[in-house]
Protein backbone atom coordinates (compact mmCIF):
# COMPACT_ATOMS: atom_id res chain seq x y z
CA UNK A 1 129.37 139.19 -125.21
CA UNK A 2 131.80 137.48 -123.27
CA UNK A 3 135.51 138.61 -124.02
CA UNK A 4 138.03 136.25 -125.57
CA UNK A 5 139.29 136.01 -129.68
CA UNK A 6 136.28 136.44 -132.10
CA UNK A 7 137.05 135.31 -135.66
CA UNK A 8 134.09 135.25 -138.10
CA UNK A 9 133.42 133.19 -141.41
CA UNK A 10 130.49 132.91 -143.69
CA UNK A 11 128.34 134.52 -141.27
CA UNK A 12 129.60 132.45 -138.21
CA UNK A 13 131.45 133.70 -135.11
CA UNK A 14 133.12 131.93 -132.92
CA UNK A 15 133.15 133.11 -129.15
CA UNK A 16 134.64 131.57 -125.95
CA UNK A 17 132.38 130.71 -123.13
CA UNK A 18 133.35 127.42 -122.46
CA UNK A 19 131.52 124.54 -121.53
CA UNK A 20 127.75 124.68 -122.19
CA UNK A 21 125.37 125.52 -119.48
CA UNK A 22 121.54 125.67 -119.99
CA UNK A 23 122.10 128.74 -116.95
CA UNK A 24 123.35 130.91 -119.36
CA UNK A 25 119.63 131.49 -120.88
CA UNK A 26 117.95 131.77 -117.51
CA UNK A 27 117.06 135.58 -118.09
CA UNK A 28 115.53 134.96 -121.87
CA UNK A 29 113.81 130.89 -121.42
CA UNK A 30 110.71 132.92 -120.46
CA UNK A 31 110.55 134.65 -123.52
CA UNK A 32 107.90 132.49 -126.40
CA UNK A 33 109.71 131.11 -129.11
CA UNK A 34 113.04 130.38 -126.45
CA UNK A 35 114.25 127.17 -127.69
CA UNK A 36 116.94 124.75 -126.57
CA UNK A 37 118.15 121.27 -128.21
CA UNK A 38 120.62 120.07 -125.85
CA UNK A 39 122.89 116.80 -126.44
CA UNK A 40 124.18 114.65 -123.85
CA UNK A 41 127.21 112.63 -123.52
CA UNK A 42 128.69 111.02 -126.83
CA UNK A 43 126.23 113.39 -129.17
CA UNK A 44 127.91 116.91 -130.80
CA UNK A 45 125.54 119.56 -131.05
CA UNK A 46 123.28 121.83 -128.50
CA UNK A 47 121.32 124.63 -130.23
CA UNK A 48 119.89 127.67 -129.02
CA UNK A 49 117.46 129.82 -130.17
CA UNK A 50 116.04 133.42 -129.24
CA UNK A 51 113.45 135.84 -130.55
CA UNK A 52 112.01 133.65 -133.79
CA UNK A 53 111.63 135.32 -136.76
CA UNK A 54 108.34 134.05 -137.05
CA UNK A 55 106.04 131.22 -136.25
CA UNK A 56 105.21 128.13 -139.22
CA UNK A 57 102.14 126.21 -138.49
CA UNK A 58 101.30 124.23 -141.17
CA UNK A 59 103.71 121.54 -143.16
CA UNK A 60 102.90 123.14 -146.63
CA UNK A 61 104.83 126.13 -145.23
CA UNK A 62 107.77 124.36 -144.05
CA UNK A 63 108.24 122.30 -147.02
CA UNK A 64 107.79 125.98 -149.26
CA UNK A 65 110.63 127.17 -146.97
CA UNK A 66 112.86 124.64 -147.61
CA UNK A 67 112.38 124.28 -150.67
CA UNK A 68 113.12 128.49 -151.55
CA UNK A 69 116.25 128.54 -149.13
CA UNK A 70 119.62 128.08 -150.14
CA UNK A 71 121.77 124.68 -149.40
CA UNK A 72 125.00 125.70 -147.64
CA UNK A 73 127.53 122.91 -147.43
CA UNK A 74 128.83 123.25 -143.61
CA UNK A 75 130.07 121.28 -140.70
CA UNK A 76 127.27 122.66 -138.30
CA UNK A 77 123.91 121.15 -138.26
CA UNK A 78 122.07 124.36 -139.09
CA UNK A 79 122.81 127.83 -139.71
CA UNK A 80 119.33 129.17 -139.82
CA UNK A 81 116.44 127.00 -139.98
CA UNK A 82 113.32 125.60 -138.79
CA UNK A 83 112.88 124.24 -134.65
CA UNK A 84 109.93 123.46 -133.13
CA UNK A 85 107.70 120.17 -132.19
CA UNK A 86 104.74 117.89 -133.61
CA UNK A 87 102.26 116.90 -131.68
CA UNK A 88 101.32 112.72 -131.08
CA UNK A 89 98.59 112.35 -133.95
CA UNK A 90 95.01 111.33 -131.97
CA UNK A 91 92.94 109.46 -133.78
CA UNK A 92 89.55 111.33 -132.88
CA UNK A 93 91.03 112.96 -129.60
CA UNK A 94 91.57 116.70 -130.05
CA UNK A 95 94.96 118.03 -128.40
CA UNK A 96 95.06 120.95 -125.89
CA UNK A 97 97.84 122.49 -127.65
CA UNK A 98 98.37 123.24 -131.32
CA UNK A 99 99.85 119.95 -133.46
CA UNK A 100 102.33 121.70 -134.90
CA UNK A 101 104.49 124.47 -134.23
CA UNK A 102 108.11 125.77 -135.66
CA UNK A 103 109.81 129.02 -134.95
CA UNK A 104 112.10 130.58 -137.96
CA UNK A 105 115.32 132.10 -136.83
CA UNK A 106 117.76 134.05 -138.96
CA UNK A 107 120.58 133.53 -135.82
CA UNK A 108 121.77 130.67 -133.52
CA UNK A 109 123.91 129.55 -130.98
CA UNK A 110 125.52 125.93 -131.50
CA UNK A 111 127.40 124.50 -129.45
CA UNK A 112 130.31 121.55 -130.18
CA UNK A 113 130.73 119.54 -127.43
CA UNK A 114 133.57 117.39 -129.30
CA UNK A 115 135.67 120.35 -129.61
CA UNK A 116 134.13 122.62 -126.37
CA UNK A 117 133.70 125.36 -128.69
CA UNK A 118 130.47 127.84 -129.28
CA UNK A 119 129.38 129.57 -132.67
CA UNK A 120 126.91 132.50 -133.07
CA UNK A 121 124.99 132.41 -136.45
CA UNK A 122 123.90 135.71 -137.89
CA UNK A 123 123.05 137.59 -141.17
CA UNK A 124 123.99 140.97 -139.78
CA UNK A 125 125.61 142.90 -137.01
CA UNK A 126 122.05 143.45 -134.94
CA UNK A 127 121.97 139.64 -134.54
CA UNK A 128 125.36 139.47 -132.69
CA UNK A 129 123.87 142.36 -130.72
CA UNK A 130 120.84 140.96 -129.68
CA UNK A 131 123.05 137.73 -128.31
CA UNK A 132 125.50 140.16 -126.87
CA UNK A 133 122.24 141.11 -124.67
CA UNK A 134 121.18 137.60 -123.69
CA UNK A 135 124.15 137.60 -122.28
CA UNK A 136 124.78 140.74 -120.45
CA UNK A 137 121.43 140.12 -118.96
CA UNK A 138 121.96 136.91 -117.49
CA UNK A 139 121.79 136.64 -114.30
CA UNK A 140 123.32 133.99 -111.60
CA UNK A 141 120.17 133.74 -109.21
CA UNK A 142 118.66 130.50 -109.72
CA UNK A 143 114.82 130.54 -111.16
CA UNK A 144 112.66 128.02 -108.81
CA UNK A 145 109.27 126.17 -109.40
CA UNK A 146 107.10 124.52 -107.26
CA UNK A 147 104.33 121.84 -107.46
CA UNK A 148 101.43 121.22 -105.00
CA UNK A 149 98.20 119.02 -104.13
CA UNK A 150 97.68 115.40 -105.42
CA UNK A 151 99.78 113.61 -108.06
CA UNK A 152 97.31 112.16 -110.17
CA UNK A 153 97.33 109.38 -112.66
CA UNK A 154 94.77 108.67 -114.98
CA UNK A 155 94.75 104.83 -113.83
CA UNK A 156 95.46 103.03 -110.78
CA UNK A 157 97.41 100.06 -110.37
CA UNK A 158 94.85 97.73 -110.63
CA UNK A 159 92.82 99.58 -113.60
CA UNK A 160 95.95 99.11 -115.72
CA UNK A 161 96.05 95.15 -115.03
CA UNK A 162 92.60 95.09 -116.54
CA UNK A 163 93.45 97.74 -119.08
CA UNK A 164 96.89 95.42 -119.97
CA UNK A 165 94.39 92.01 -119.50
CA UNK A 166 91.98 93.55 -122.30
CA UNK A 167 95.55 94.37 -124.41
CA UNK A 168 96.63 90.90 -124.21
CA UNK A 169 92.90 89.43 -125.39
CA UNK A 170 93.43 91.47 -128.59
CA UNK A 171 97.16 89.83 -128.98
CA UNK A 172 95.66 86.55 -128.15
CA UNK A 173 92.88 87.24 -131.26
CA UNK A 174 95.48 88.24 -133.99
CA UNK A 175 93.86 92.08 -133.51
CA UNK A 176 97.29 93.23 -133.20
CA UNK A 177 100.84 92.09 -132.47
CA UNK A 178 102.12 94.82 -129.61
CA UNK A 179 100.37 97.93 -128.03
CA UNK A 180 102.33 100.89 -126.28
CA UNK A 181 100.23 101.60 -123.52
CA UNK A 182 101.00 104.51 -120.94
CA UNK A 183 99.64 106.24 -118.01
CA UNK A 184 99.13 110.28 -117.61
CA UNK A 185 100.30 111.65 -114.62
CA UNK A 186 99.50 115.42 -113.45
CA UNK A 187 99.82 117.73 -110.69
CA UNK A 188 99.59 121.36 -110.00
CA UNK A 189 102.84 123.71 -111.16
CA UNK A 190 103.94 126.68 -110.04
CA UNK A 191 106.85 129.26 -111.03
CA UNK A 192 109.72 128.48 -113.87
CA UNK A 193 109.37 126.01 -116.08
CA UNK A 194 112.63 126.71 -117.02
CA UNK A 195 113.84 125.93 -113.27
CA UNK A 196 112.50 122.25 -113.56
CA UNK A 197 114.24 121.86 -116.98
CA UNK A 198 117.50 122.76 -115.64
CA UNK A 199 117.30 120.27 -112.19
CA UNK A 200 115.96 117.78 -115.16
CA UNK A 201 119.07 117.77 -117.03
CA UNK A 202 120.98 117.74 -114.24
CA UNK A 203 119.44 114.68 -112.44
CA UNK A 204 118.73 113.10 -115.56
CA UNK A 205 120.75 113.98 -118.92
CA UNK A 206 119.79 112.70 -121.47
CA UNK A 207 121.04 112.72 -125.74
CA UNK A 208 118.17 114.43 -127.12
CA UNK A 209 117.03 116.77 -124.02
CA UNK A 210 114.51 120.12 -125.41
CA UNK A 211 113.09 122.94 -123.77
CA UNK A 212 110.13 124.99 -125.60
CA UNK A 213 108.25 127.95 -124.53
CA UNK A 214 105.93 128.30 -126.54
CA UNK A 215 104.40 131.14 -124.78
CA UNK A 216 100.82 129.55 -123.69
CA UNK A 217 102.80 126.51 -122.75
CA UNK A 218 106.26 124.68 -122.13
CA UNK A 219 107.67 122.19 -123.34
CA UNK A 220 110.42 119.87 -121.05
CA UNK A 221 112.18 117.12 -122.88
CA UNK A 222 114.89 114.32 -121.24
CA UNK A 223 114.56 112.33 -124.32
CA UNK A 224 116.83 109.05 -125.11
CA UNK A 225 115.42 108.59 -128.75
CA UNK A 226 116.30 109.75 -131.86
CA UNK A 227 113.55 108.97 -134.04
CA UNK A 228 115.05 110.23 -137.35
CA UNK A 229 118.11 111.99 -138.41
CA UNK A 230 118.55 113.02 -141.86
CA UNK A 231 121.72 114.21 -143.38
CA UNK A 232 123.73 114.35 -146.67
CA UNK A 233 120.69 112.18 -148.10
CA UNK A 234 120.26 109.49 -145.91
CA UNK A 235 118.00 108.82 -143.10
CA UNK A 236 118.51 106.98 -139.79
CA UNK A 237 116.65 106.11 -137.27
CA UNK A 238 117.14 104.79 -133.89
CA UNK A 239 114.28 102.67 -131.87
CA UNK A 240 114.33 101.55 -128.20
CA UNK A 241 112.70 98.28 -126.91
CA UNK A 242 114.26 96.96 -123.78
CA UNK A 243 114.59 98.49 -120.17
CA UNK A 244 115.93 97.28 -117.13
CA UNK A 245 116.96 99.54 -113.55
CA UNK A 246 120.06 100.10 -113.77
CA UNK A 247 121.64 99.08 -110.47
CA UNK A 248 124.05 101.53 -108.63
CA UNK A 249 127.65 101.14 -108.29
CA UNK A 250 128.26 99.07 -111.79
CA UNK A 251 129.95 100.22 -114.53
CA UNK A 252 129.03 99.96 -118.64
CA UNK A 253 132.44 98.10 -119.89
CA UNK A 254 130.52 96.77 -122.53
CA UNK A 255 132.73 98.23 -125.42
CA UNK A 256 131.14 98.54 -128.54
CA UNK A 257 128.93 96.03 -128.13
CA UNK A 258 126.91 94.44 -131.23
CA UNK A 259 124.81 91.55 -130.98
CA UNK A 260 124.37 90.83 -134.55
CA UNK A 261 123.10 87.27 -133.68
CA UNK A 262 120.07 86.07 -132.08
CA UNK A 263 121.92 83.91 -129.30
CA UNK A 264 125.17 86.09 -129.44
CA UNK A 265 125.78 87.87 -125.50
CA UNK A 266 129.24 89.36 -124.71
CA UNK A 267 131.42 87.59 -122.49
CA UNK A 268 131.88 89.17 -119.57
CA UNK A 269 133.69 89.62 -115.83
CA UNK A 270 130.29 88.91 -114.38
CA UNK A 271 131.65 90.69 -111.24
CA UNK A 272 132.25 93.86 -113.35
CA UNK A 273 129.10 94.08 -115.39
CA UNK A 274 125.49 94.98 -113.74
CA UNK A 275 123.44 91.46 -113.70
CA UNK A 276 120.15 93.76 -114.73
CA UNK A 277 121.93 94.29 -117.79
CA UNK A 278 122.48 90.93 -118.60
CA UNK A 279 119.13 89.69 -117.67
CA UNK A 280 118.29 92.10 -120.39
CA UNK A 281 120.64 91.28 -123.02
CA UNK A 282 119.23 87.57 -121.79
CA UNK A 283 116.00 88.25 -122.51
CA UNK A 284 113.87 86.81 -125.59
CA UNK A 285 111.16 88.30 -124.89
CA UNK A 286 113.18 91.91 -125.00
CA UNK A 287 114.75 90.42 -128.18
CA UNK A 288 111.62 89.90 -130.16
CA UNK A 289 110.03 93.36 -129.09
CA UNK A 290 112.72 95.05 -130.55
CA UNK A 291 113.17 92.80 -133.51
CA UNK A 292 109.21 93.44 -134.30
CA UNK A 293 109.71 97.15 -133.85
CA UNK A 294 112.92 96.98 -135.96
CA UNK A 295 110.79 95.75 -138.79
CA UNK A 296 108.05 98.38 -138.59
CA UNK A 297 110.56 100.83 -138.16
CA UNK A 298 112.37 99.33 -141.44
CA UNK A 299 109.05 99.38 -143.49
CA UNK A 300 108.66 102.85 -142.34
CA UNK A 301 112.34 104.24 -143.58
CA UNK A 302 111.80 101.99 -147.10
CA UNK A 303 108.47 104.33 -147.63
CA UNK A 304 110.88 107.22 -148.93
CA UNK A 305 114.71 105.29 -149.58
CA UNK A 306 115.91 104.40 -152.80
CA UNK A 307 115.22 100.58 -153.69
CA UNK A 308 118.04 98.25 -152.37
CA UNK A 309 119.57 100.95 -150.17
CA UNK A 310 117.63 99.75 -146.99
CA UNK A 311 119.98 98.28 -144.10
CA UNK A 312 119.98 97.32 -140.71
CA UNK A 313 123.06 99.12 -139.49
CA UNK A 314 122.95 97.11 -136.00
CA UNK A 315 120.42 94.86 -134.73
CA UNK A 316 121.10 95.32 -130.94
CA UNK A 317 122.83 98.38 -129.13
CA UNK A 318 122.59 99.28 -125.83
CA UNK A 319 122.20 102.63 -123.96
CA UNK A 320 123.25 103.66 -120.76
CA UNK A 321 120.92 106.35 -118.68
CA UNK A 322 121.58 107.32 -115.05
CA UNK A 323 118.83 104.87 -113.99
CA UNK A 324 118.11 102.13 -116.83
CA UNK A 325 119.81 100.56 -119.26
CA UNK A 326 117.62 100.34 -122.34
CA UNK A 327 118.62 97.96 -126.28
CA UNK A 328 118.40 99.70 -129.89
CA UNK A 329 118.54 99.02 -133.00
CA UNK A 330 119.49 101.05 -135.72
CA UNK A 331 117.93 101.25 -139.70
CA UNK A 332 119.77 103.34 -142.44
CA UNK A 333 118.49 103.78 -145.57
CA UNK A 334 119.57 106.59 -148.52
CA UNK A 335 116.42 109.37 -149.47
CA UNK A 336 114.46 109.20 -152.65
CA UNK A 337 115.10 112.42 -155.02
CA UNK A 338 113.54 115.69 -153.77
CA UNK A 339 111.93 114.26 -150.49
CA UNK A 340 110.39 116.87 -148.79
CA UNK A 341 110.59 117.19 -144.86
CA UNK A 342 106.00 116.81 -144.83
CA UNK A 343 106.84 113.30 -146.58
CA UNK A 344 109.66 112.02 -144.07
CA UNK A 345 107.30 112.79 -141.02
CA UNK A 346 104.22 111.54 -143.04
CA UNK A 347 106.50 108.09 -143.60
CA UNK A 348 108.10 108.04 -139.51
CA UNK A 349 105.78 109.91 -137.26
CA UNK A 350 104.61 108.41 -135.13
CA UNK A 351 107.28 106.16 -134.40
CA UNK A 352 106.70 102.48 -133.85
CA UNK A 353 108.16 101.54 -131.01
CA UNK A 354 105.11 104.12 -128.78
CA UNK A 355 102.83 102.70 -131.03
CA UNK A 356 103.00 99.29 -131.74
CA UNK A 357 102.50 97.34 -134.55
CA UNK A 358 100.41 97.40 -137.15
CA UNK A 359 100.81 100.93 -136.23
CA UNK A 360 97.53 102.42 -137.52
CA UNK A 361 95.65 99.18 -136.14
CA UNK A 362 96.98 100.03 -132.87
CA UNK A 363 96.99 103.73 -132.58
CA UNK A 364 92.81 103.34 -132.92
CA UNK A 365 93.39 100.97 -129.95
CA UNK A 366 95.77 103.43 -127.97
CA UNK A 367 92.95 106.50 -127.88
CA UNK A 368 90.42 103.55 -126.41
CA UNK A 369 92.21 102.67 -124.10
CA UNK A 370 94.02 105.76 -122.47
CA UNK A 371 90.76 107.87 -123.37
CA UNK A 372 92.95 111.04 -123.35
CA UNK A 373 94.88 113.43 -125.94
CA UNK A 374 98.56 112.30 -125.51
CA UNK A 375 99.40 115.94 -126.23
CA UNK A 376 103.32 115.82 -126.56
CA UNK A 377 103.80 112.64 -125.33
CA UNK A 378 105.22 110.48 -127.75
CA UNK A 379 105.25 113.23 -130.42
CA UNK A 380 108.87 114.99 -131.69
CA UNK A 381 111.02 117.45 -131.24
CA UNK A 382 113.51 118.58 -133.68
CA UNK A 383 115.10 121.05 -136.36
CA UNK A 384 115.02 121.33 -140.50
CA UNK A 385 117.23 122.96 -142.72
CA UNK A 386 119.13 123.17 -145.49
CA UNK A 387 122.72 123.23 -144.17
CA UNK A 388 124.34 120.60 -146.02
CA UNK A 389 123.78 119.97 -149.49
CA UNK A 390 120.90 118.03 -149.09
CA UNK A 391 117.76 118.09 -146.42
CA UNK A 392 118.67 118.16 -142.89
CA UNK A 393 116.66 116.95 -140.10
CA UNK A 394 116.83 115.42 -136.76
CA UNK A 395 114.08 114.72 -134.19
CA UNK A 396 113.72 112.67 -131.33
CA UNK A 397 110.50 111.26 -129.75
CA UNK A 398 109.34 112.65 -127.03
CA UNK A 399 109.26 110.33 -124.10
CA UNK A 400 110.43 111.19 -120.79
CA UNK A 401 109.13 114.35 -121.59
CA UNK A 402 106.78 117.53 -119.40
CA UNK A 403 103.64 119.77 -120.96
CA UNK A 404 103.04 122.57 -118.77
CA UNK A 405 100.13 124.48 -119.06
CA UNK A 406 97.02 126.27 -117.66
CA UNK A 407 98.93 125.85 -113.96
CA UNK A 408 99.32 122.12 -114.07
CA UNK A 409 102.42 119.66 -115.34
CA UNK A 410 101.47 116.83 -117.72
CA UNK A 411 104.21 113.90 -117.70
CA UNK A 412 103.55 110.30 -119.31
CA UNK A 413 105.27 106.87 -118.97
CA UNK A 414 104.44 103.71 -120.62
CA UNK A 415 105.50 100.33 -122.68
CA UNK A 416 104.97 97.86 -125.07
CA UNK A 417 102.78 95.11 -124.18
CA UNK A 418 102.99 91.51 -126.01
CA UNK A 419 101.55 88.16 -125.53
CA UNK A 420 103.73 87.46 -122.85
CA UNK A 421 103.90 89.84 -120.98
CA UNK A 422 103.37 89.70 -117.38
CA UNK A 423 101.07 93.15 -116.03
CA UNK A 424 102.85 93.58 -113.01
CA UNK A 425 106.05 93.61 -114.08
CA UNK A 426 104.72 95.95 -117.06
CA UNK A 427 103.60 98.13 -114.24
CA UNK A 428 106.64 97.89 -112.42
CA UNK A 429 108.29 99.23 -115.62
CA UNK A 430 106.07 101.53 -116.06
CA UNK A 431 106.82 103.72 -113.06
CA UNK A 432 110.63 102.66 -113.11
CA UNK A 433 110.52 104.97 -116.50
CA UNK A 434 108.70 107.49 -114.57
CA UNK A 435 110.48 107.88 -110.92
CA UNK A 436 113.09 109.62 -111.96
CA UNK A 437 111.24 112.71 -113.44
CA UNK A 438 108.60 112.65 -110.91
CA UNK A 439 110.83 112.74 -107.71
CA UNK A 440 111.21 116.24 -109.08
CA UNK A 441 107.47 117.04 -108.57
């Protein structure tokens, strides 16, 4: 362990290491049931887990957990719990990797980025000693990767103009209202998956970044989107619709920007502010996807809130990436009595705005169209437990995010199609989302 003052409370220790850095878990990210939650700027916690307790496969299990483990009131997020992913739902399509899959841990690193500090979590002295080995076993040479032959996509350009043409003939009959469409890409993968991860985060960080190895495969998350958080009984969530390419040199001096009105747009220094961002904030078109998705997303949380607690925190939020600026919204609502965690994904996953809306309508239409198991893509990543004194959750959706398996990466980009929507600039957007993760290939 690395030296410095130690002082320990309720099973906590704090230790000094410093900043975070993914490199510190270099020599143990090839071990199954390694996994890391890491935040990016503005958010508070990375977690890290090592050597699960077990695996939990089934929601019947994870809602028995919860329900027999003790509530802890506490600051941290989580001081034992549930981590692990759920796979995007397929209609008929049959995943190549299991659709669910948590790992228990009795002991965790979190990290607070607000106050640069770093807690161990433990039950006994022989979990501190199994993190004093992770660390006296890292080592400072760099893991690599490599990737080789084609990359492949599972359409070309012009077989997604038809596939977006036979979209907008279904909008144009009243079939459906919007469709999240994507493309697959893959190519061949060799080495650390762990390697990529780290040059991932780097290039591209991100607020709700993952990496799971899950032994058989990995998992490689730059996720922007929260799709739920839930915490001292109330649940948020958080969906994107809007992108633009962020263009270089200009910076965000938007401060706290709300857009509470339909027409509303900041005044600005138009010399100070990227014209890509206003061109989004501009757009109607951008407006009403989100607004639509808002409203889903609304339904959804109202499934499991209290009556009359349901409110639209803000209507329009922006996000800044290294590459795009994207607009959010964000829906609040406060938990019925004795929701379990099965009944908040049953109620949000997936989320609306990679599905479309109506949501089950348009899923059936998804698996027609892309003809593949999204896998991952578009599925969540997160953590449960009982920390505070209610149900604690937080999961984002996977977008921007890897599978690795059998030898070959798996990566998917896509986007909400409407009436109006033009198919090459859908296309356009399509890889924009996309470039940055596969310049890494």
């Amino acid at each position: 362990m690395p030296s410095g003052d130690v002082r320990s409370f309720m099973n906590i220790t704090e230790v000094q290491l410093g900043d975070f850095q993914p490199e510190w878990f270099v020599a143990v990210a090839h071990r199954e049931g390694f996994v890391l939650l890491e935040s990016g700027t503005g958010h508070r916690w990375s977690i890290v887990g090592v050597d699960p307790k077990r695996q939990i496969k089934k929601w019947d299990q994870i809602n028995k957990k919860m329900s027999s483990t003790s509530k802890n009131k506490s600051v941290f997020p989580l001081l034992n719990g549930l981590i692990g992913y759920a796979a995007y739902p397929n209609v008929t399509l049959k995943n190549t990797i299991p659709d669910l899959r948590f790992y228990e841990f009795d002991s965790l690193l979190l990290h607070d980025h607000q106050k640069r500090k770093t807690y161990i979590t433990h039950k006994t002295a022989a979990d501190l000693k199994r993190w004093e080995a992770v660390f006296s076993g890292a080592t400072i040479d760099p893991p690599i990767y490599k990737t080789s032959g084609t990359l492949r996509s599972s359409v070309t350009k012009a077989q997604y103009i038809k596939k977006i043409q036979q979209i907008k003939a279904l909008l144009a009959a009243g079939e459906v209202y919007q469709i999240n469409y994507a493309i697959r890409f893959t190519k061949k993968f060799e080495g650390d998956p762990y390697a990529l991860y780290l040059k991932l985060v780097y290039d591209n960080p991100s607020e709700f970044a993952a990496y799971l190895n899950c032994g058989e495969f990995q998992i490689i998350s730059s996720s922007p989107e929260r799709l739920f958080r839930v915490r001292e009984g109330k649940i948020l969530t958080q969906p994107i619709k809007g992108t633009a390419r962020k263009r270089a040199n200009f910076q965000f001096l938007i401060s706290n920007f709300k857009a509470n009105s339909k027409s509303e747009i900041p005044i600005l220094e138009q010399k100070s502010v990227d014209p890509n961002l206003l061109a989004l904030l501009g757009s109607e078109k951008e407006r009403a996807e989100l607004d639509m998705i808002t409203d889903l997303e609304r339904n959804d949380v109202g499934k499991i809130c209290k009556y009359g607690t349901l409110k639209l925190k803000n209507e329009r939020a922006i996000l800044e990436l290294p590459n795009l600026w994207h607009t959010y919204s964000e829906v609040e609502g406060t938990l019925s009595l004795n929701t379990t965690p099965e009944q908040v994904i049953t109620a949000m996953f997936p989320g609306g705005s990679i599905t479309g809306c109506p949501k089950i309508r348009v899923m059936k239409y998804i698996e027609e169209l892309e003809n593949l198991p999204r896998n991952i893509y578009t599925g969540s990543i997160g953590y449960i437990s009982n920390t505070s004194s209610d149900l604690n959750m937080d999961f984002n959706i996977t977008i921007r995010t890897a599978l690795i398996q059998n030898g070959q990466i798996e990566y998917w980009a896509g986007g909400g199609i409407v009436a109006d929507s033009d198919p090459e600039k859908e296309y356009e957007e399509c890889m924009l989302k996309a470039e940055k993760f596969l310049s890494l290939l």
